[in-house]
PDB file of N, CA and C in Angstrom:
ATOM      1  N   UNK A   1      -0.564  -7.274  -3.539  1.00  0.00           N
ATOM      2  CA  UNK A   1       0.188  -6.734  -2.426  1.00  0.00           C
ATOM      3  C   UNK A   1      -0.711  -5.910  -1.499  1.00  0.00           C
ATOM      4  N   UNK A   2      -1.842  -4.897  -2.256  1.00  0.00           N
ATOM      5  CA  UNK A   2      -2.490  -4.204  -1.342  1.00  0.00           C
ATOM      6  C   UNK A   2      -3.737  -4.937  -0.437  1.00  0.00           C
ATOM      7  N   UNK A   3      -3.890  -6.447  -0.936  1.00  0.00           N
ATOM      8  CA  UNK A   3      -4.875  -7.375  -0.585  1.00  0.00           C
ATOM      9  C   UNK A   3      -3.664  -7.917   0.918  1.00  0.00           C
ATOM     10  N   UNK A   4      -2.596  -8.416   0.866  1.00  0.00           N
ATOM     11  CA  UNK A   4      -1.851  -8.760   1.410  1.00  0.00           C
ATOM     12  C   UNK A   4      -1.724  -7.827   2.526  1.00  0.00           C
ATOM     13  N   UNK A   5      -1.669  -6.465   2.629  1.00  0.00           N
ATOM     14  CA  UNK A   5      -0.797  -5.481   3.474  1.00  0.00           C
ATOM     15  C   UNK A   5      -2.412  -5.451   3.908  1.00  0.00           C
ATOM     16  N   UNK A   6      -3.809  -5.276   3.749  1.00  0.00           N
ATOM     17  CA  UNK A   6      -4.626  -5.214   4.490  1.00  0.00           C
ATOM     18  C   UNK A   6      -4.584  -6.210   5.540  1.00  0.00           C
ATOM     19  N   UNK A   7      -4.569  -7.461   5.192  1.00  0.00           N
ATOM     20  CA  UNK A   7      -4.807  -8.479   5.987  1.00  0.00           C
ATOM     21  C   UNK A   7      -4.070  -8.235   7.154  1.00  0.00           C
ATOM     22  N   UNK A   8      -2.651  -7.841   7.925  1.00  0.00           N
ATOM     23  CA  UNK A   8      -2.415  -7.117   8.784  1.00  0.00           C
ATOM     24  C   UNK A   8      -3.037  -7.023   9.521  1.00  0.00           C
ATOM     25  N   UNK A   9      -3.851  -5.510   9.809  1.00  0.00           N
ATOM     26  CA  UNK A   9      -4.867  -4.604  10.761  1.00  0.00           C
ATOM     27  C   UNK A   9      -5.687  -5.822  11.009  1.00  0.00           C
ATOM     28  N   UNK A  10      -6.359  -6.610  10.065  1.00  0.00           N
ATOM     29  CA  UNK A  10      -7.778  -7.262   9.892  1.00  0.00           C
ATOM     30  C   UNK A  10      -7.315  -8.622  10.678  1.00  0.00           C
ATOM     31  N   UNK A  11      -5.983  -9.023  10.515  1.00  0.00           N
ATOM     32  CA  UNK A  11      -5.677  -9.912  11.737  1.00  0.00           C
ATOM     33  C   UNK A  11      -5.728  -9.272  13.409  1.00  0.00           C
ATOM     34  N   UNK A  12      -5.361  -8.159  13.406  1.00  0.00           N
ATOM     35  CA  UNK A  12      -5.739  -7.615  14.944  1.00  0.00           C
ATOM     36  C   UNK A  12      -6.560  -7.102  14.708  1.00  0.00           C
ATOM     37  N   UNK A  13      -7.961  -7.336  13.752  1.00  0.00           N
ATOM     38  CA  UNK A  13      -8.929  -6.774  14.527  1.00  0.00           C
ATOM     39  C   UNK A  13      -9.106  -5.020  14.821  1.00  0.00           C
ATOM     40  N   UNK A  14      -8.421  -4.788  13.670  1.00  0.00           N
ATOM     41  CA  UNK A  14      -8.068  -2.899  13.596  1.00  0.00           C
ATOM     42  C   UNK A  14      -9.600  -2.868  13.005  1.00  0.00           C
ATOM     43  N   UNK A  15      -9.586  -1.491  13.230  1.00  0.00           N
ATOM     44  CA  UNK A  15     -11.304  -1.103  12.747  1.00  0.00           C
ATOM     45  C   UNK A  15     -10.640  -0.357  11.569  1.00  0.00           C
ATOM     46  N   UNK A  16     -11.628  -0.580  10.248  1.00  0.00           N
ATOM     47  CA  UNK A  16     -11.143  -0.475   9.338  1.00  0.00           C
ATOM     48  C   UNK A  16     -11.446   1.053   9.029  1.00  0.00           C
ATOM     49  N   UNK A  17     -12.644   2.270   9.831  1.00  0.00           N
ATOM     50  CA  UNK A  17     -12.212   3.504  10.188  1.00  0.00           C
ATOM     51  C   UNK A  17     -10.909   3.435  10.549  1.00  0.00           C
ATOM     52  N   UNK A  18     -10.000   3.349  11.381  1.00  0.00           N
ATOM     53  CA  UNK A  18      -8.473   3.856  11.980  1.00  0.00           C
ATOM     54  C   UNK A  18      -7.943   3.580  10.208  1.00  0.00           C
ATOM     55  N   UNK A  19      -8.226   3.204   9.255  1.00  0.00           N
ATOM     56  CA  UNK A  19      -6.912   3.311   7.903  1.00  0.00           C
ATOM     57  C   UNK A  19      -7.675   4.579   7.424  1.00  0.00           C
ATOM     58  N   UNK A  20      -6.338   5.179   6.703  1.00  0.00           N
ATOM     59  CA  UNK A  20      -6.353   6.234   6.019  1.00  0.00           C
ATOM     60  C   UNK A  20      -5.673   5.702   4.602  1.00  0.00           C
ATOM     61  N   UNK A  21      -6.563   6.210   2.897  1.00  0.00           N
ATOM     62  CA  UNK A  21      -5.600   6.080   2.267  1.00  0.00           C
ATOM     63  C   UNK A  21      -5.338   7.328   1.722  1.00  0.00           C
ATOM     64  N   UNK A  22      -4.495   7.265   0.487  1.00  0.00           N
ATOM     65  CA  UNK A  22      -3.892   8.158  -0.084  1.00  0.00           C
ATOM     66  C   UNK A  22      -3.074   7.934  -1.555  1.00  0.00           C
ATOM     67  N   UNK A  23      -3.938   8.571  -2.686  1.00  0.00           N
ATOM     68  CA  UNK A  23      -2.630   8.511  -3.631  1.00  0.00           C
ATOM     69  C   UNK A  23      -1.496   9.333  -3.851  1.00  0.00           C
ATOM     70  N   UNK A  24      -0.590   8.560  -4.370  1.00  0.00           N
ATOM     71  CA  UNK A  24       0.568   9.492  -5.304  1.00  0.00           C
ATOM     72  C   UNK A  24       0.635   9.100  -6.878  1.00  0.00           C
ATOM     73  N   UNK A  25       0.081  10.275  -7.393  1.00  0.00           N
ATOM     74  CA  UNK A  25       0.583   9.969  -8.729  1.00  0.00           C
ATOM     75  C   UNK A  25       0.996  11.151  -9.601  1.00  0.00           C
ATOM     76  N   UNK A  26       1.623  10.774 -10.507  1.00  0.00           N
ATOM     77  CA  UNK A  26       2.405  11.797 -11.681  1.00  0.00           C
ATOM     78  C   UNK A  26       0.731  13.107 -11.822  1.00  0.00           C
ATOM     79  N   UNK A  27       1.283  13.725 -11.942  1.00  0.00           N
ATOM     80  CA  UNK A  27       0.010  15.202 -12.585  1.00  0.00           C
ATOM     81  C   UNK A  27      -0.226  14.859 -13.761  1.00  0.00           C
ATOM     82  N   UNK A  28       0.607  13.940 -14.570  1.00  0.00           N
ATOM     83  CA  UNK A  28       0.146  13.962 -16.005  1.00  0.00           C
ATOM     84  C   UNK A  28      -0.992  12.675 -16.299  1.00  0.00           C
ATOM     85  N   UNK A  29      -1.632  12.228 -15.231  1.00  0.00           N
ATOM     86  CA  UNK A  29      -1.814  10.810 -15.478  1.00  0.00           C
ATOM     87  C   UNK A  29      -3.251  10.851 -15.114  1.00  0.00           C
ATOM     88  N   UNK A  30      -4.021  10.522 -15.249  1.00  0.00           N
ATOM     89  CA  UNK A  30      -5.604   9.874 -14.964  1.00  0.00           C
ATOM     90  C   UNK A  30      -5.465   9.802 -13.865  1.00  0.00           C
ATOM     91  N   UNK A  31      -5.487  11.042 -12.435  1.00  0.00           N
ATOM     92  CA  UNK A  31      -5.760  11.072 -11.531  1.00  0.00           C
ATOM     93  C   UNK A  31      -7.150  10.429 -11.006  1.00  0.00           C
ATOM     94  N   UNK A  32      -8.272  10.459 -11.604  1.00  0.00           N
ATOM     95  CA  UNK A  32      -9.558  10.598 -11.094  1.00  0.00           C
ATOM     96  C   UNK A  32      -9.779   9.140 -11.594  1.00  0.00           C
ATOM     97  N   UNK A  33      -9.450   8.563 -12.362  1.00  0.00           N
ATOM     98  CA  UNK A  33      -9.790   7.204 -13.075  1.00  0.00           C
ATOM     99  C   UNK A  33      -8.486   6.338 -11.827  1.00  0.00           C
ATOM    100  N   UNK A  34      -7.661   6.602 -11.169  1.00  0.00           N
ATOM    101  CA  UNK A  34      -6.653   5.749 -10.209  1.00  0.00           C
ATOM    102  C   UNK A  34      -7.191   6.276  -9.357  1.00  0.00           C
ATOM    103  N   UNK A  35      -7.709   7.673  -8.655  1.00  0.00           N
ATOM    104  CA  UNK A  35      -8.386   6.761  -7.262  1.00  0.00           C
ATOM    105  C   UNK A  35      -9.699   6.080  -7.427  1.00  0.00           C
ATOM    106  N   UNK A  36     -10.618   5.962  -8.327  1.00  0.00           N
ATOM    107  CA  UNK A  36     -11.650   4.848  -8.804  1.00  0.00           C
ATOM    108  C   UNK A  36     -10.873   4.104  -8.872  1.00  0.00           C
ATOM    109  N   UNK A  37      -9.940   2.824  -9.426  1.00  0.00           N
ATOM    110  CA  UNK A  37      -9.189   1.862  -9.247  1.00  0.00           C
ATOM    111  C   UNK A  37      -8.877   1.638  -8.039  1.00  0.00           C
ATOM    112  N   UNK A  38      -7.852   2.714  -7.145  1.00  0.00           N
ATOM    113  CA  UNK A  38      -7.739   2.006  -5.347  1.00  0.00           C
ATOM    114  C   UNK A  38      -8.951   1.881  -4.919  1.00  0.00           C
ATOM    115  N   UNK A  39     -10.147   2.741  -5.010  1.00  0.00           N
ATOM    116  CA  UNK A  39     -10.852   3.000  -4.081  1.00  0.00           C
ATOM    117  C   UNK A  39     -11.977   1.519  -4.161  1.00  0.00           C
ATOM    118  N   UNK A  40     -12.252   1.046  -5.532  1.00  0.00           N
ATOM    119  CA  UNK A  40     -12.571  -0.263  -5.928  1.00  0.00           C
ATOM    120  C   UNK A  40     -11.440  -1.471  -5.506  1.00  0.00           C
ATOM    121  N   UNK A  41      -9.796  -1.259  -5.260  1.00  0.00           N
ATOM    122  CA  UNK A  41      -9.592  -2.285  -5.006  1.00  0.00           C
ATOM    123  C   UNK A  41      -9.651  -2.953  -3.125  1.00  0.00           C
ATOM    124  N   UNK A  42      -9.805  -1.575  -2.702  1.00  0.00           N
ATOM    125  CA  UNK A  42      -9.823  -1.446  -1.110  1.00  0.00           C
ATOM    126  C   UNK A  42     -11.441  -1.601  -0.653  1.00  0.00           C
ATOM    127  N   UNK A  43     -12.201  -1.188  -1.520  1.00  0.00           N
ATOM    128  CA  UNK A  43     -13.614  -1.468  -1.261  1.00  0.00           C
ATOM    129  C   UNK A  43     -14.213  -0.742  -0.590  1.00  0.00           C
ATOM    130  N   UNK A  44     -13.447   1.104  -0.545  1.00  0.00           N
ATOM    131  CA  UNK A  44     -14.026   2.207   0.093  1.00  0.00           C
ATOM    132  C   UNK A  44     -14.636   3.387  -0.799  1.00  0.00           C
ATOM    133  N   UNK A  45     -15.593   4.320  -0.685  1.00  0.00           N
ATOM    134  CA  UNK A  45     -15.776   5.178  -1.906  1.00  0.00           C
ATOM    135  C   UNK A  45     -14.489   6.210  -1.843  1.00  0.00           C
ATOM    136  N   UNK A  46     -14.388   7.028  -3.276  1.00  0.00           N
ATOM    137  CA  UNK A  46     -13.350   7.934  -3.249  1.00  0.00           C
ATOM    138  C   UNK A  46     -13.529   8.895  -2.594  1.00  0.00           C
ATOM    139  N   UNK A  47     -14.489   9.328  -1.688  1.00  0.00           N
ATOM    140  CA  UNK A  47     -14.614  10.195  -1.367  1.00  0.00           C
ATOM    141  C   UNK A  47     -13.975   9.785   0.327  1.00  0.00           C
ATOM    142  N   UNK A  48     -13.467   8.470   0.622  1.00  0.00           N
ATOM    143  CA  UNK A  48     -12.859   8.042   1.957  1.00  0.00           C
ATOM    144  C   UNK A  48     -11.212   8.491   1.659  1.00  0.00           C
ATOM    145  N   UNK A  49     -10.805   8.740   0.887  1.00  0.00           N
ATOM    146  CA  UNK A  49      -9.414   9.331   0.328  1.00  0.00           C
ATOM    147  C   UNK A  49      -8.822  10.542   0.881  1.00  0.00           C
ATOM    148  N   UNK A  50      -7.891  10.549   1.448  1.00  0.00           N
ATOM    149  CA  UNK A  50      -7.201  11.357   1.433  1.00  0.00           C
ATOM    150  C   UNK A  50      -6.806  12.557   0.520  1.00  0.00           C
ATOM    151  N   UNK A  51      -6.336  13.992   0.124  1.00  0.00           N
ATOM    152  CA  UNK A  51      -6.352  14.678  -0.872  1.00  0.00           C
ATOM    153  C   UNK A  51      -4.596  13.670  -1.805  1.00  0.00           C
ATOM    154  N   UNK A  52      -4.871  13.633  -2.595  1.00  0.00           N
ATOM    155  CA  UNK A  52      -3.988  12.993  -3.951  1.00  0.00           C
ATOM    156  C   UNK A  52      -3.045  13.445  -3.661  1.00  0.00           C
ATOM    157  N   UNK A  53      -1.654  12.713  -3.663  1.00  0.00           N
ATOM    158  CA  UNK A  53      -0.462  13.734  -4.201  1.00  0.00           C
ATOM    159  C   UNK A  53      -0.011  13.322  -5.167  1.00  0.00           C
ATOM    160  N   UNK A  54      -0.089  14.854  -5.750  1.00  0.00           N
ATOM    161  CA  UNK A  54       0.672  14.966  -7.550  1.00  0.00           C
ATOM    162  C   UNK A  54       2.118  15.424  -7.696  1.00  0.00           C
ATOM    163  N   UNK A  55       2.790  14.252  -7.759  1.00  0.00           N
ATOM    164  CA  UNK A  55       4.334  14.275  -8.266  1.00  0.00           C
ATOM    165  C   UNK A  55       4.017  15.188  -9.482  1.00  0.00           C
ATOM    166  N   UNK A  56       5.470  16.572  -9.217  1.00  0.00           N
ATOM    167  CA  UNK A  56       5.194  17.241 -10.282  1.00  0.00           C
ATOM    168  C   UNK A  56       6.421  16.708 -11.671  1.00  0.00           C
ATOM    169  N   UNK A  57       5.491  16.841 -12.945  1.00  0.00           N
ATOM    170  CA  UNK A  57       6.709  16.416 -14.136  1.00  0.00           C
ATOM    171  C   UNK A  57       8.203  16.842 -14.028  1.00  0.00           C
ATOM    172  N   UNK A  58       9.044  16.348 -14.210  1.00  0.00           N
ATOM    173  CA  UNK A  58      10.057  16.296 -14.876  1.00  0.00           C
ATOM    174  C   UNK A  58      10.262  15.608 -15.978  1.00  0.00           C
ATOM    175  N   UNK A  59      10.531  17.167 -17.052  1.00  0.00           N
ATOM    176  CA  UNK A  59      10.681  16.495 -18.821  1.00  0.00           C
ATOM    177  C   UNK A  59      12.273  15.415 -18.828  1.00  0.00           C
ATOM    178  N   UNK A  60      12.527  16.082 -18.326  1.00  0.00           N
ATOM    179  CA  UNK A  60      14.002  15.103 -17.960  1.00  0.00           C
ATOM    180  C   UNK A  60      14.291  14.084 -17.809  1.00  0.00           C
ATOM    181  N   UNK A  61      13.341  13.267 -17.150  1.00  0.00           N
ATOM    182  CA  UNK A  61      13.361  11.884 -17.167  1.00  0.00           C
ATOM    183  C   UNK A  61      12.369  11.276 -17.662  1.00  0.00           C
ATOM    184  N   UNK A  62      13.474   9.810 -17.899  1.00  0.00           N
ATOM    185  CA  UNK A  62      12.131   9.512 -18.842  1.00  0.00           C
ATOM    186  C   UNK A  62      11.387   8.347 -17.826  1.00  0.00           C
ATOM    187  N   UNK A  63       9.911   8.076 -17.737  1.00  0.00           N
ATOM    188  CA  UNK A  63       9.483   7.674 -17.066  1.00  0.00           C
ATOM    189  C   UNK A  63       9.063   6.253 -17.847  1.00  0.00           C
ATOM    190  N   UNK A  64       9.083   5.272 -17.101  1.00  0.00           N
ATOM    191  CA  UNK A  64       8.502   4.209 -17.766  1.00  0.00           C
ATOM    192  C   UNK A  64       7.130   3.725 -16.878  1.00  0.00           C
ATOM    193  N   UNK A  65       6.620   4.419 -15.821  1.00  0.00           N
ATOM    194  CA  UNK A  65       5.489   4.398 -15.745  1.00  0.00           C
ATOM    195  C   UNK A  65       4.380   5.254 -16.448  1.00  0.00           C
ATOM    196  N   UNK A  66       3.770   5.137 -17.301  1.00  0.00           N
ATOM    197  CA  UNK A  66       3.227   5.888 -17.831  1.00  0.00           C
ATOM    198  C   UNK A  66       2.201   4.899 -19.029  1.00  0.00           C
ATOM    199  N   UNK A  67       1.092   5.218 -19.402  1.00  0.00           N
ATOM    200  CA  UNK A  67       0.325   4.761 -20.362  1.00  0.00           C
ATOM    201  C   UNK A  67      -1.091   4.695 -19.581  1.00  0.00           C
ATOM    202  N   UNK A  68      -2.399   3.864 -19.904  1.00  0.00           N
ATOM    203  CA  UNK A  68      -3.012   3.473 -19.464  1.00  0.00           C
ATOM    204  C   UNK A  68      -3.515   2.920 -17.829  1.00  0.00           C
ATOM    205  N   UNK A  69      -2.172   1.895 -17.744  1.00  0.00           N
ATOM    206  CA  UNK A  69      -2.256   0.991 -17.084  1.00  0.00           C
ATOM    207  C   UNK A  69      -1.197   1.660 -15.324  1.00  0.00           C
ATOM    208  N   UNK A  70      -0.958   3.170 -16.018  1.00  0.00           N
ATOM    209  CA  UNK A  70      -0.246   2.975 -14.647  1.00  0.00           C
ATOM    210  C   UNK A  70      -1.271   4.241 -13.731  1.00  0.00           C
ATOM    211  N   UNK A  71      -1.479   3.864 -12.456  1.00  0.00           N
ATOM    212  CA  UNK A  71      -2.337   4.234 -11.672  1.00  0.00           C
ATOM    213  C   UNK A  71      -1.379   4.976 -10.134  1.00  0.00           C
ATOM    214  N   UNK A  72      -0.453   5.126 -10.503  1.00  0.00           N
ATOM    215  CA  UNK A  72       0.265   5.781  -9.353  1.00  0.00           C
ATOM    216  C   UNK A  72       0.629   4.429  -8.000  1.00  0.00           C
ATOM    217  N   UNK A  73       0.612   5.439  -6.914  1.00  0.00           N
ATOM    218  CA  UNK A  73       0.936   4.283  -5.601  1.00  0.00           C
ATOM    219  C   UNK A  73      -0.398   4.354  -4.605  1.00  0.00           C
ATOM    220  N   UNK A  74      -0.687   3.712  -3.714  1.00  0.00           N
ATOM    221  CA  UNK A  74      -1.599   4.098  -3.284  1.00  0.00           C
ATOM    222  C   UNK A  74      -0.946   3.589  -1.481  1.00  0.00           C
ATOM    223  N   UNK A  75      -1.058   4.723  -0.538  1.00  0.00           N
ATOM    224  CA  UNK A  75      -0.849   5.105   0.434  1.00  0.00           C
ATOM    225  C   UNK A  75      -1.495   4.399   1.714  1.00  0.00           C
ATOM    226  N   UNK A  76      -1.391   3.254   2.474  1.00  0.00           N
ATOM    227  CA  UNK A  76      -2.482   2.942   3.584  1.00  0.00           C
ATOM    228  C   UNK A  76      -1.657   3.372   4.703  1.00  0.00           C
ATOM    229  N   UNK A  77      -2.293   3.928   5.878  1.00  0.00           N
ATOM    230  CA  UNK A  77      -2.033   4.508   7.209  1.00  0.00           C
ATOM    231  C   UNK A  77      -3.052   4.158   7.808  1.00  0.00           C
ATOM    232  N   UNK A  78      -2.492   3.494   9.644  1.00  0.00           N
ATOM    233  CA  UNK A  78      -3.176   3.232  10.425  1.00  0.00           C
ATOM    234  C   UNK A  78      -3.256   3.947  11.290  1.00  0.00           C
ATOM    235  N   UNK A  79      -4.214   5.293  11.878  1.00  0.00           N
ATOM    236  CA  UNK A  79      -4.228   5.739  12.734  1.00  0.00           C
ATOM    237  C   UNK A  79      -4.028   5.050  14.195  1.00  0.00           C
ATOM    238  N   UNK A  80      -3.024   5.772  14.984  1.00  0.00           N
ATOM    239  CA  UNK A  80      -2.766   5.028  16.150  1.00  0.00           C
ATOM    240  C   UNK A  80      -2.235   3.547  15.663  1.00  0.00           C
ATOM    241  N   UNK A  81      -1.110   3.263  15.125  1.00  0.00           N
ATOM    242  CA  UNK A  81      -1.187   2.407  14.905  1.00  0.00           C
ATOM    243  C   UNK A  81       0.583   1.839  14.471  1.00  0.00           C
ATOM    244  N   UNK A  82       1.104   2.457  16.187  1.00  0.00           N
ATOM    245  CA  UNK A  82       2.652   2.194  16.540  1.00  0.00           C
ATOM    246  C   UNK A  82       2.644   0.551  17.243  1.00  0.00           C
ATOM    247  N   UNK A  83       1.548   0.486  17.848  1.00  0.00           N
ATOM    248  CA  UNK A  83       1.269  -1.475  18.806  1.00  0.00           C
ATOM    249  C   UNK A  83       1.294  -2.243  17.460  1.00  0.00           C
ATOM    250  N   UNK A  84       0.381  -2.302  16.184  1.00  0.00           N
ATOM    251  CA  UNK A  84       0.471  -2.836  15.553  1.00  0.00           C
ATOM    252  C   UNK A  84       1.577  -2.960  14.472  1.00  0.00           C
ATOM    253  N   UNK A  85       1.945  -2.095  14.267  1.00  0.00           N
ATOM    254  CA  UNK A  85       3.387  -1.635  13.344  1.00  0.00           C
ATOM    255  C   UNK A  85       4.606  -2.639  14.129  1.00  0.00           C
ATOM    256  N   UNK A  86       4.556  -2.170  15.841  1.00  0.00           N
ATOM    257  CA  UNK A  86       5.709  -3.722  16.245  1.00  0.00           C
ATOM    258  C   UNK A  86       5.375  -4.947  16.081  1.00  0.00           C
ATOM    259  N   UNK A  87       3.877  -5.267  16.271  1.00  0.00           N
ATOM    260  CA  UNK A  87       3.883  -6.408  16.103  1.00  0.00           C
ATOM    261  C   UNK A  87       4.024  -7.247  14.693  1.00  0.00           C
ATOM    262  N   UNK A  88       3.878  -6.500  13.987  1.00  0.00           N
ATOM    263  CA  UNK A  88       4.295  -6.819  12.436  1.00  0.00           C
ATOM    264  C   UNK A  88       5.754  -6.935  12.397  1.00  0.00           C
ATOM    265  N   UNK A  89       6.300  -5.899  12.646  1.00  0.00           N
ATOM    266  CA  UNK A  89       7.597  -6.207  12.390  1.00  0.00           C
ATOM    267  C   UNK A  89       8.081  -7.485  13.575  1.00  0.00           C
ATOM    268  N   UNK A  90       7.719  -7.464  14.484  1.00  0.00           N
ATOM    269  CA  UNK A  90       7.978  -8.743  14.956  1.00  0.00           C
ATOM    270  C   UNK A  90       7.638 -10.497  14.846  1.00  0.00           C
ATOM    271  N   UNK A  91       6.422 -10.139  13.783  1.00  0.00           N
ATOM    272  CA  UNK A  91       6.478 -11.476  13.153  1.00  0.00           C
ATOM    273  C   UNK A  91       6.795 -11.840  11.766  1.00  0.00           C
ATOM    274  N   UNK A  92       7.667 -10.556  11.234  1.00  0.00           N
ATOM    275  CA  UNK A  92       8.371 -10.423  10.309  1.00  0.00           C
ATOM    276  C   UNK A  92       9.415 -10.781  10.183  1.00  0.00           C
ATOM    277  N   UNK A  93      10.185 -10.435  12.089  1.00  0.00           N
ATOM    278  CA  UNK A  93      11.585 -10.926  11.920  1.00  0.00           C
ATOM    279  C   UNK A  93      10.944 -12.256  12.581  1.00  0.00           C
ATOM    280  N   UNK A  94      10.366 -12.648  13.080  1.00  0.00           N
ATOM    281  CA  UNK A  94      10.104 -14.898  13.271  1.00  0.00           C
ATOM    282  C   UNK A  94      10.280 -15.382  11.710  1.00  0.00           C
ATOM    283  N   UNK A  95       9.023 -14.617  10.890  1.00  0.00           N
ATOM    284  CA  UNK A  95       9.267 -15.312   9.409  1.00  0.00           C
ATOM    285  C   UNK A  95      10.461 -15.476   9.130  1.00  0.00           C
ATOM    286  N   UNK A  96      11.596 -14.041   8.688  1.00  0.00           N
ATOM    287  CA  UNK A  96      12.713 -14.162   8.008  1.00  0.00           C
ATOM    288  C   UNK A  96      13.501 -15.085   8.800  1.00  0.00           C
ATOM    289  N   UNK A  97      13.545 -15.086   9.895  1.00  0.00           N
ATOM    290  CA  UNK A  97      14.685 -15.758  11.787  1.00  0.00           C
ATOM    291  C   UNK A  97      14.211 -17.458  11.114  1.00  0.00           C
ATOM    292  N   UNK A  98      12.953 -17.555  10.469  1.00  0.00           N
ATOM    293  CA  UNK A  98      12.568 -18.785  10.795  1.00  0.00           C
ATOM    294  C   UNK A  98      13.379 -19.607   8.703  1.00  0.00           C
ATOM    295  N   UNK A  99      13.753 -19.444   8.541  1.00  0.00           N
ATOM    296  CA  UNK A  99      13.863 -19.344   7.027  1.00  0.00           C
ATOM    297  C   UNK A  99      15.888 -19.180   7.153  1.00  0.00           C
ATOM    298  N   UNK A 100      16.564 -19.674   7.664  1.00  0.00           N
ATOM    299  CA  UNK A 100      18.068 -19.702   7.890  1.00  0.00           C
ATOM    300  C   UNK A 100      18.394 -20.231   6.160  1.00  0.00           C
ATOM    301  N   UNK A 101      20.023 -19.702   6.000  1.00  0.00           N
ATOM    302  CA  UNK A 101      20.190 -19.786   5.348  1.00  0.00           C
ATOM    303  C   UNK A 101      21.152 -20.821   5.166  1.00  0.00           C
ATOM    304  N   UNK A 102      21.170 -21.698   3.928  1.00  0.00           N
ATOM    305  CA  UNK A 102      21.655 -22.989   3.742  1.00  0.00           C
ATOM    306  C   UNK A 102      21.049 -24.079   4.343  1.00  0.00           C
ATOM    307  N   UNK A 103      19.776 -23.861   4.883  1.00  0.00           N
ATOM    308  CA  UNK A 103      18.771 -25.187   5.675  1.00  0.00           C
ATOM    309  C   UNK A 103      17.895 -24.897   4.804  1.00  0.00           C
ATOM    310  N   UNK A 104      17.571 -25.718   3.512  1.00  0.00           N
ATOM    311  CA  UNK A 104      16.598 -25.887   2.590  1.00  0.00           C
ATOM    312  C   UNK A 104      15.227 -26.631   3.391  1.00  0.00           C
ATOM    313  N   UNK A 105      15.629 -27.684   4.335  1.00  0.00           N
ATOM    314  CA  UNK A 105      14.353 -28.271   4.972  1.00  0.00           C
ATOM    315  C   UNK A 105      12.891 -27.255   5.533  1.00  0.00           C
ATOM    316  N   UNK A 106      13.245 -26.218   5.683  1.00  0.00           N
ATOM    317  CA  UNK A 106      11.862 -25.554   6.135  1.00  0.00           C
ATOM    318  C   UNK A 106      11.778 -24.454   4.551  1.00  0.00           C
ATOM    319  N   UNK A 107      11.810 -24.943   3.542  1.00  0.00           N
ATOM    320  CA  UNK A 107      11.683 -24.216   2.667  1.00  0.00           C
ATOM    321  C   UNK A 107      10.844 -25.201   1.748  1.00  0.00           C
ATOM    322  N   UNK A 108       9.117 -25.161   1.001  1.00  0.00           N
ATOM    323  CA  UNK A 108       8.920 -25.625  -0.277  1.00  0.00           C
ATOM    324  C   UNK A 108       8.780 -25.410  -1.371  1.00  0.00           C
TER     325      UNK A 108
END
């Protein structure tokens, strides 16, 4: 998905300075080992990061993200980047506009 949501900007040609990222993750969790994971899956050092945000615990719930494998969310922002935001959503609504429902023919 985060390979997907880049491609975006990189179709217009956004300079890949204008993104900002950012994590969110639980305080209880391998902060420093998940932004090494985004920062390897985006292909920027951690030190291009934004400061972390740490969701604080609640014993109360029970979380089923949690173990090893969970690395929080990771945050992309395009500075200046209201022209491109319509144009996404406008070839968002062609995709969905183009995809009617009960006409299987443009579907494989």
């Amino acid at each position: 998905m985060v390979q997907i949501h880049l491609a975006w900007p990189d179709m217009r040609s956004v300079e890949r300075s204008r993104l900002r990222y950012r994590v969110m993750i639980h305080a209880t969790a391998d902060v420093e080992g998940a932004e090494r994971y985004w920062a390897d899956m985006v292909g920027v050092d951690v030190s291009a990061f934004r400061k972390t945000t740490l969701k604080k615990h609640n014993p109360k719930t029970v979380r089923k993200n949690v173990g090893d494998g969970y690395r929080g969310c990771l945050v992309i922002s395009v500075l200046q980047g209201a022209e491109l935001y319509r144009r996404i959503e406008g070839w968002w609504y062609g995709i969905v506009g183009a995809v009617r429902p009960g006409d299987p023919s443009n579907r494989t």
